[in-house]
Protein backbone atom coordinates (compact mmCIF):
# COMPACT_ATOMS: atom_id res chain seq x y z
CA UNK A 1 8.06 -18.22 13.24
CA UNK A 2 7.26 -18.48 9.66
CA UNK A 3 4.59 -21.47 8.01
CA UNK A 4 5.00 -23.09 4.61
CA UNK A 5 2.77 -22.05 2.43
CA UNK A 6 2.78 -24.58 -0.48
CA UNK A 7 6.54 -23.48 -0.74
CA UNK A 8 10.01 -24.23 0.67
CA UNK A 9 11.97 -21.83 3.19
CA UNK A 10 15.60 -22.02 1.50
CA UNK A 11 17.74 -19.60 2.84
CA UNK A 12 18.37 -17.18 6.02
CA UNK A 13 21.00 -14.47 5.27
CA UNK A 14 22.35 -11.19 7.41
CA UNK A 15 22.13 -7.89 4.69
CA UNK A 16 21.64 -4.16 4.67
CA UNK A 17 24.01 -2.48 6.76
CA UNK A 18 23.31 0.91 9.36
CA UNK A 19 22.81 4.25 7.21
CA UNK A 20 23.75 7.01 9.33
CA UNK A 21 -4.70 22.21 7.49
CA UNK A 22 -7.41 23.96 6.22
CA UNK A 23 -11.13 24.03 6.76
CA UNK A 24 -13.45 21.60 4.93
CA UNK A 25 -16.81 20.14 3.18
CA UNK A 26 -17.59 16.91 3.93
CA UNK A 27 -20.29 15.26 2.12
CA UNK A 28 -20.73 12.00 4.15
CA UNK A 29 -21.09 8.58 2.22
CA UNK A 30 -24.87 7.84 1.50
CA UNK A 31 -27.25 4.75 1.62
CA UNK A 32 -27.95 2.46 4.44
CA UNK A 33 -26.14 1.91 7.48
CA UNK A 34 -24.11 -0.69 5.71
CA UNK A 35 -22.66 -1.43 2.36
CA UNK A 36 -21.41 -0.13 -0.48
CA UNK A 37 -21.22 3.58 0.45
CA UNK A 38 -20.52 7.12 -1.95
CA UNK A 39 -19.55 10.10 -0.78
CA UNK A 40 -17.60 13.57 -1.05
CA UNK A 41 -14.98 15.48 0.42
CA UNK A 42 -13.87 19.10 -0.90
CA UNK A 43 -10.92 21.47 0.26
CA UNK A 44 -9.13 24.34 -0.41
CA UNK A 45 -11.14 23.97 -3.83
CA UNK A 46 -9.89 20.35 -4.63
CA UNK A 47 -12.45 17.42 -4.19
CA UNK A 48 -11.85 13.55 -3.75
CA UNK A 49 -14.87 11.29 -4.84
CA UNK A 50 -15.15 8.21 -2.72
CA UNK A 51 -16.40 4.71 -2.21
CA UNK A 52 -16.40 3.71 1.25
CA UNK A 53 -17.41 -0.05 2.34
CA UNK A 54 -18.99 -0.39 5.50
CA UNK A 55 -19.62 -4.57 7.13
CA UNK A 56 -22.61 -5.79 8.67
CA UNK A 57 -22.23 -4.16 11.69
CA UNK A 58 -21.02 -7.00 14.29
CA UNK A 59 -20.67 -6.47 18.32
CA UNK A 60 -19.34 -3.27 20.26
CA UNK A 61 -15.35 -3.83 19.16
CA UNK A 62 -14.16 -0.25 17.18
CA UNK A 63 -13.50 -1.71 13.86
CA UNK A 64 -10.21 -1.57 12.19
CA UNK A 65 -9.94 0.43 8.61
CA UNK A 66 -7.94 -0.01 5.27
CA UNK A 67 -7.84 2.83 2.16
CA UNK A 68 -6.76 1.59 -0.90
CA UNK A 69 -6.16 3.48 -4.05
CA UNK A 70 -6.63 2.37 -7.22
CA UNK A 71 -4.24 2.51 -10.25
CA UNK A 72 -3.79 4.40 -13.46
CA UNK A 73 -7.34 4.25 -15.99
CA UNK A 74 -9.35 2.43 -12.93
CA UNK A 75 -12.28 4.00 -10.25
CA UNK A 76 -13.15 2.82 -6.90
CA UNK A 77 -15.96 0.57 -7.80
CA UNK A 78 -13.53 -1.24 -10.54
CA UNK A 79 -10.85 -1.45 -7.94
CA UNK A 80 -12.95 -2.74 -5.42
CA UNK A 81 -14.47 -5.35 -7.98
CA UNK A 82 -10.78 -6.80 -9.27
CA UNK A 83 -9.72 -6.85 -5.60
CA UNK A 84 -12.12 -8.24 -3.87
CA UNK A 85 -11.43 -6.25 -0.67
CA UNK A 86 -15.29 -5.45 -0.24
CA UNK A 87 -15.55 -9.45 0.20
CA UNK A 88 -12.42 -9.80 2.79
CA UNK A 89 -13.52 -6.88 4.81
CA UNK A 90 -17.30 -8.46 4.97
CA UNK A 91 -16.25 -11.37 6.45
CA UNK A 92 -13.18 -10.03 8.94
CA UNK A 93 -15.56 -6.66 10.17
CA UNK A 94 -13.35 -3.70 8.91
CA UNK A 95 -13.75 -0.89 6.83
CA UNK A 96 -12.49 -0.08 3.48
CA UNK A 97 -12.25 3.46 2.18
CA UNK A 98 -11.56 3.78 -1.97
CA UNK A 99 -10.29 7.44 -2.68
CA UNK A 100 -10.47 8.39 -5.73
CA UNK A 101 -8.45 9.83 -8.25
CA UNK A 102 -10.66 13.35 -10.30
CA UNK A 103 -10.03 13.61 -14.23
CA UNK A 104 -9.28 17.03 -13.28
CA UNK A 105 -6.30 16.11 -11.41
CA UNK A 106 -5.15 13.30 -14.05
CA UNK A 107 -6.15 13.28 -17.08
CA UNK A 108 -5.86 9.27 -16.82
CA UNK A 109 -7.08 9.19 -13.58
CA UNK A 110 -3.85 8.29 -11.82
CA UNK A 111 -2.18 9.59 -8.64
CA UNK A 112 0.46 12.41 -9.02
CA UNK A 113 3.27 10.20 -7.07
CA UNK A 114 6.09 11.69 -9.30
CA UNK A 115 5.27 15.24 -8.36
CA UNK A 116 7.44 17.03 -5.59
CA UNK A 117 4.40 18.45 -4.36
CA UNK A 118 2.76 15.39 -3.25
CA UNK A 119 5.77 14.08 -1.39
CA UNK A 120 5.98 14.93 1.68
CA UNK A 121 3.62 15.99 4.70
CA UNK A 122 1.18 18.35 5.25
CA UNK A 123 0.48 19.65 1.46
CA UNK A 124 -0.73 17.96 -1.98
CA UNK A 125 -2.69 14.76 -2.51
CA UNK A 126 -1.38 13.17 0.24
CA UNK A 127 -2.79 15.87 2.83
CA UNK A 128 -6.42 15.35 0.91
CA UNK A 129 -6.06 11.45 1.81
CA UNK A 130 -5.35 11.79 5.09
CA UNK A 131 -8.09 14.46 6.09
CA UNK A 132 -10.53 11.97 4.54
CA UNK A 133 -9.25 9.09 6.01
CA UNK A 134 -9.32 11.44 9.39
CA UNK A 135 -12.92 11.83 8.94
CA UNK A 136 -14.06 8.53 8.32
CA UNK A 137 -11.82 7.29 11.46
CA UNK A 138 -13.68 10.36 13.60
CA UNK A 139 -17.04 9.35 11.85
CA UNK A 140 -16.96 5.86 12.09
CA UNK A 141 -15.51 5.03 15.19
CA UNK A 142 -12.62 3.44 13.77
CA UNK A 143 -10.03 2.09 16.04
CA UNK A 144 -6.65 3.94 15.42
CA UNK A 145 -4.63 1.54 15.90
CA UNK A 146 -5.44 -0.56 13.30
CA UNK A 147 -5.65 1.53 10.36
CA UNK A 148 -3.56 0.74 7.26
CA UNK A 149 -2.85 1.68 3.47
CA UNK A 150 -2.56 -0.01 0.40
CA UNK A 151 -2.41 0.76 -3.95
CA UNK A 152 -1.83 -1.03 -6.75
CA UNK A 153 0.64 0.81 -9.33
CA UNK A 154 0.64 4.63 -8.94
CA UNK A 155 -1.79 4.00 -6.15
CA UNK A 156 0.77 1.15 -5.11
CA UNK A 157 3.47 4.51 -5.38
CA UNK A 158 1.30 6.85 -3.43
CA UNK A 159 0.10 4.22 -0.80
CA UNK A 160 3.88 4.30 0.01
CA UNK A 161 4.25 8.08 -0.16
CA UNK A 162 1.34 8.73 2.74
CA UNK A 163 2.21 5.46 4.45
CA UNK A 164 5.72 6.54 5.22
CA UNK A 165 4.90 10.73 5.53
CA UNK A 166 2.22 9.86 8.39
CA UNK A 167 3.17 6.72 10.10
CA UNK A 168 1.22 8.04 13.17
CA UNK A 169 -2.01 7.11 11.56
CA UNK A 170 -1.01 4.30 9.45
CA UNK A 171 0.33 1.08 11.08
CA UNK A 172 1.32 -0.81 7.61
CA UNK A 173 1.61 -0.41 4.24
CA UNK A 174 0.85 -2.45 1.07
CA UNK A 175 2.49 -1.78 -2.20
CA UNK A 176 1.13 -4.00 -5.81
CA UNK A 177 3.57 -3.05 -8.65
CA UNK A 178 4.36 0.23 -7.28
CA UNK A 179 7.89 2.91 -7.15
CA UNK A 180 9.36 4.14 -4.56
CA UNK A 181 8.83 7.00 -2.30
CA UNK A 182 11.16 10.03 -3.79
CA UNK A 183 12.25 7.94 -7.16
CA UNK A 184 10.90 10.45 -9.59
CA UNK A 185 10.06 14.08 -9.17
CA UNK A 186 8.84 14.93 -12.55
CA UNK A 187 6.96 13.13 -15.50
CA UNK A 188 10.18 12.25 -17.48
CA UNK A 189 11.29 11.29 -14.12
CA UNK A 190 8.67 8.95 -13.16
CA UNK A 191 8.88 7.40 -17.06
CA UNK A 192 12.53 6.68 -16.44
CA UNK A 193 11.87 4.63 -12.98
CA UNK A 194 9.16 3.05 -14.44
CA UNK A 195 11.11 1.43 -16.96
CA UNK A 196 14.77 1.07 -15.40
CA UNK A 197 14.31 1.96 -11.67
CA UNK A 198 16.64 4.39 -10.54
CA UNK A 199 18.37 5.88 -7.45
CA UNK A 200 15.98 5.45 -4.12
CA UNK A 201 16.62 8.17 -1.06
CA UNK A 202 16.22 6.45 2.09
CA UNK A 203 14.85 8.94 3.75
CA UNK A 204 12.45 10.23 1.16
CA UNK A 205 10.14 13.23 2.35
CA UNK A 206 12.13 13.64 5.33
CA UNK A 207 14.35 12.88 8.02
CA UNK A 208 14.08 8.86 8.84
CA UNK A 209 12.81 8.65 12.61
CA UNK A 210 10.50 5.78 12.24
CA UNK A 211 9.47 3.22 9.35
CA UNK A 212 6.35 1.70 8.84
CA UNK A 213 6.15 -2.26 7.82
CA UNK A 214 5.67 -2.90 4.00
CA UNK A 215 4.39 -5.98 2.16
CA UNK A 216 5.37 -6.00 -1.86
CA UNK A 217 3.69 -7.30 -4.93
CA UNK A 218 5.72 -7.11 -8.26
CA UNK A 219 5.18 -9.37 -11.20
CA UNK A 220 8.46 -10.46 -12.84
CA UNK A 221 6.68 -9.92 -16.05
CA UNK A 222 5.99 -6.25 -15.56
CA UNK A 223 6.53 -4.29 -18.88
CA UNK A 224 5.51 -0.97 -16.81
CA UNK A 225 6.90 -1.20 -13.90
CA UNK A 226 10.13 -2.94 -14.06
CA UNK A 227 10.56 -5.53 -11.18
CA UNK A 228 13.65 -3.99 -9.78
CA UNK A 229 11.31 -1.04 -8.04
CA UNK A 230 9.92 -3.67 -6.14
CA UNK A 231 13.75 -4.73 -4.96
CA UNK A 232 13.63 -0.84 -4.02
CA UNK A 233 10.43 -0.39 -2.07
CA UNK A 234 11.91 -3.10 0.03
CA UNK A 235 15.49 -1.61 0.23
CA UNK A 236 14.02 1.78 1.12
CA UNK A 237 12.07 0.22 3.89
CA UNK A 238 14.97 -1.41 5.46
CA UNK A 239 17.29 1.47 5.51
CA UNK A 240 14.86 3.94 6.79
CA UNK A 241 14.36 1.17 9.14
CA UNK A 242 17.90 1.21 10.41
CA UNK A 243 18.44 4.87 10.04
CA UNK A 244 15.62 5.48 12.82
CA UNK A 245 17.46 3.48 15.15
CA UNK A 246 21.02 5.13 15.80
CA UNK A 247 22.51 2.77 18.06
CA UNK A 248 22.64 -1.33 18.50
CA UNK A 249 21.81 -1.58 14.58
CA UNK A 250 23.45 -5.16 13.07
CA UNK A 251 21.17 -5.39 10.39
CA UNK A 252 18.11 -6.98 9.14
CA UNK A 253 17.82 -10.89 8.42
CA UNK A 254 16.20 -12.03 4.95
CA UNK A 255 14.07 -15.38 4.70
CA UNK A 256 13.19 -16.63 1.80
CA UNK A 257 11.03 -18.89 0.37
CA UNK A 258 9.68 -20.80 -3.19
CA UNK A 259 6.51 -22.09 -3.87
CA UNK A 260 3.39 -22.03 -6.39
CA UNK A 261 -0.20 -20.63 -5.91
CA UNK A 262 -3.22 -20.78 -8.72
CA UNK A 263 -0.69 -21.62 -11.78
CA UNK A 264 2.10 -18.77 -10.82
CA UNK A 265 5.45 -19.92 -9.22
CA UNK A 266 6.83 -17.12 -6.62
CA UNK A 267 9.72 -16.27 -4.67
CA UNK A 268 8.60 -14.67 -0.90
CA UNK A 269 11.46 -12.96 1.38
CA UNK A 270 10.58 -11.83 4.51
CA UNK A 271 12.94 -8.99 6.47
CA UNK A 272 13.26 -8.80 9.91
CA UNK A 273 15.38 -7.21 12.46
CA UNK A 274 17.17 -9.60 14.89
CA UNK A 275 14.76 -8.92 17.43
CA UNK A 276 11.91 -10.54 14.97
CA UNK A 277 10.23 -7.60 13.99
CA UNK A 278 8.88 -7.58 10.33
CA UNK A 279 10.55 -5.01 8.59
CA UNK A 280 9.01 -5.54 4.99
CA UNK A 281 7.68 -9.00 3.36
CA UNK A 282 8.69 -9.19 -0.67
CA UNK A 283 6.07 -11.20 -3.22
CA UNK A 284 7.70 -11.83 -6.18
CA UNK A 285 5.49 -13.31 -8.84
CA UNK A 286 6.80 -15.37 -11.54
CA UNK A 287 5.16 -15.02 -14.96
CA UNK A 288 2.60 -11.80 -13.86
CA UNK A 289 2.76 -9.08 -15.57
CA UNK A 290 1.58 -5.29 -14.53
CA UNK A 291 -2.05 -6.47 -12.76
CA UNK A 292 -3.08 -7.16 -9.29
CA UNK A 293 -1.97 -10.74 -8.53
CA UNK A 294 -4.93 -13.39 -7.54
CA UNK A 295 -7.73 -10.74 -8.39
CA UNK A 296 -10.87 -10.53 -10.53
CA UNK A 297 -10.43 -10.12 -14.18
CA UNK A 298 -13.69 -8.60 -14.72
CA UNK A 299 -11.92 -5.13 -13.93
CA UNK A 300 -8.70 -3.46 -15.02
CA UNK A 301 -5.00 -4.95 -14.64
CA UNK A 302 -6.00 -8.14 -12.69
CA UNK A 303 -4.49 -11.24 -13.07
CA UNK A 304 -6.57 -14.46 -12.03
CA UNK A 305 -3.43 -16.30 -11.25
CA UNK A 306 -1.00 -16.28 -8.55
CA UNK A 307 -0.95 -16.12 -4.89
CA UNK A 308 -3.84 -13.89 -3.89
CA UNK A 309 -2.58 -10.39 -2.95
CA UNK A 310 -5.35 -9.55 -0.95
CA UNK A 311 -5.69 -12.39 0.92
CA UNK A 312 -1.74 -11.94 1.73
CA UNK A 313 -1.75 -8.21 2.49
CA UNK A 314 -4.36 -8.63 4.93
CA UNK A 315 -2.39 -11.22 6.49
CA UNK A 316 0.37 -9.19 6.90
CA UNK A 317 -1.51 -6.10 7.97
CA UNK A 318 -3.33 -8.45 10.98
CA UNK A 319 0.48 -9.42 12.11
CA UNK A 320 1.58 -6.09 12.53
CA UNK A 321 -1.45 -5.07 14.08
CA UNK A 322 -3.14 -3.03 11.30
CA UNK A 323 -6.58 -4.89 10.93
C-alpha cells in the first residue's frame, strides 16, 4: 500500500483507542485569463486581499482548487514564492487561492487562530475564507470535490480550524508547523502552546461527526512552535476520527518510516483505520527549524532542505481525492 521513498518502513503498531451569512462585495481577481491574479473581497465591513493563481487553461475537466494561507510577517506573493505552489499547480491544472491576512486585523499580519471567535462555524475569519473560497469555486468552475486547504504556522493553525469546521467543502487538510484546533483561546494562551503544547479537545468547535484527512509538517528544530503540536494535530485527527464513528471502532494502525531527502533525515507515520483509510500522514523533519520544509529561501521562513512539503502535500491531497 505504501512505497519507499528513499527511507525504510520499520514498524506497524495498533494505537488510539474509541472516545465516546451576510451579503457581499466581490471585487474579482484582475489581469488575463490566466496567471498570477489580484483581487478583493469585503463583508460586513471586513476585507480579505487576495492572490489567486489561475493554469493555462487545459481541456473541458472542472479543475480542482487549493487555498493556502500564509504565516505570521509573510503576504501572498511571498508565500507563493517560498512555496512554490504557483509552479505545482501550473503543471497538475488546479487552482490556488492565497488569502490574505489585513494589518488591520494583525498587526503582524498573522491569522487570529487563538481567538474564540474564529473557532468555530459560521462567524470570524474563518466564515470570510470560506465565502471567498465559495466564490472562486462558483466563479471558476471549480470542481467541489476536489477542493482542499493548507497553512504554514498560524496559517498552518487556521488551515486546520476551517478544514475541520467545514469539511463539506474541504476534502483534506495540510498543516506546516502549525497548533491545534481549540489549543489556545487567548494570546497568553496561544504563547503557552506555542512553546510547551498543551491540552488538545478532540472535538474542537463542535460535536465530532466527521474528520477530514490531515498531512503534518513540523521541524524537530522548531524554537516557535514546539514539535509536540505536531504529535497533537495528528492525535486530534485520530480521535475526532473515531469519535464520528460510534460503533465497530478498534482503532487506527500507525506506519512508520525513516529516510533522508535534500540533506534533512525524517521520520514519516502514516495513520489509518483498519479498513485502509488515511486518517492523517505525520512529517517529522530532523534538523528544520520553524520554515516551510523543501521551499524557496528567497521568501520568509523557508528552509531549502528537507523533503519537499509541497510536493508531499499535494501527494497526499491527490490520494484522498482533493486535487
Amino acid at each position: 500500500m505504501y512505497s519507499k521513498v528513499m527511507g525504510n518502513w520499520f514498524s506497524r503498531t495498533t494505537e488510539v483507542a474509541c472516545t465516546a451569512t451576510a451579503p457581499f462585495r466581490f471585487r474579482p481577481a484582475t489581469g488575463p485569463a490566466h496567471g498570477f491574479l489580484s483581487g478583493s473581497w469585503q463583508a460586513n465591513g471586513k476585507a480579505i486581499r487576495y492572490r489567486l493563481f489561475v493554469p493555462t487553461p487545459r481541456g473541458s475537466e472542472p479543475p480542482a482548487l487549493l487555498v493556502m494561507l500564509h504565516g505570521c510577517g509573510q503576504d501572498a506573493t511571498d508565500f507563493a514564492l517560498g512555496t512554490g505552489m504557483n509552479e505545482l499547480a501550473e503543471q497538475a491544472g488546479f487552482l490556488v487561492l492565497y488569502p490574505e491576512q489585513s494589518r488591520y486585523a494583525n498587526w503582524n499580519s498573522c491569522w487570529n487562530w487563538f481567538e474564540e471567535a474564529n473557532q468555530e462555524r459560521g462567524q470570524g475569519e474563518p466564515a470570510l475564507v470560506v465565502a471567498l473560497t465559495s466564490k472562486i469555486i462558483d466563479d471558476h468552475a471549480v470542481d467541489r470535490r476536489h477542493v482542499s486547504i493548507a497553512g504554514l504556522s498560524a496559517g498552518a493553525a487556521m488551515a486546520l480550524i476551517i478544514g475541520r469546521s467545514y469539511p463539506d467543502i474541504f476534502s483534506a487538510i495540510g498543516c506546516h508547523s502549525g497548533m491545534p484546533h481549540g489549543s489556545a483561546t487567548s494570546g497568553l494562551g496561544a504563547m503557552t502552546t506555542m512553546r510547551h503544547g498543551g491540552a488538545v479537545p478532540a472535538c474542537a468547535g463542535g460535536p465530532c461527526t466527521t474528520s477530514v484527512p490531515v498531512i503534518v509538517f513540523h521541524g524537530d528544530d522548531d524554537a516557535t512552535v514546539h514539535r509536540s503540536n505536531g504529535d497533537d494535530i495528528v492525535r486530534q485527527s485520530i480521535q475526532s476520527y473515531l469519535s464520528a464513528r460510534p460503533s465497530g471502532c478498534r482503532g487506527v494502525m500507525q506506519m512508520r518510516e525513516t529516510g533522508q531527502k535534500r540533506g534533512r533525515e525524517f521520520t514519516r507515520s502514516v495513520h489509518t483505520s483498519r479498513s485502509g483509510t488515511v486518517v492523517a500522514e505525520h512529517w517529522l523533519v530532523h534538523g528544520t527549524g520553524h520554515a516551510w520544509s523543501g521551499g524557496d529561501r528567497r521568501a520568509a521562513n523557508m528552509d531549502a532542505n528537507g523533503p519537499d512539503a509541497s510536493r508531499e502535500m499535494l501527494r497526499f491531497f491527490r490520494d484522498r481525492h482533493a486535487l
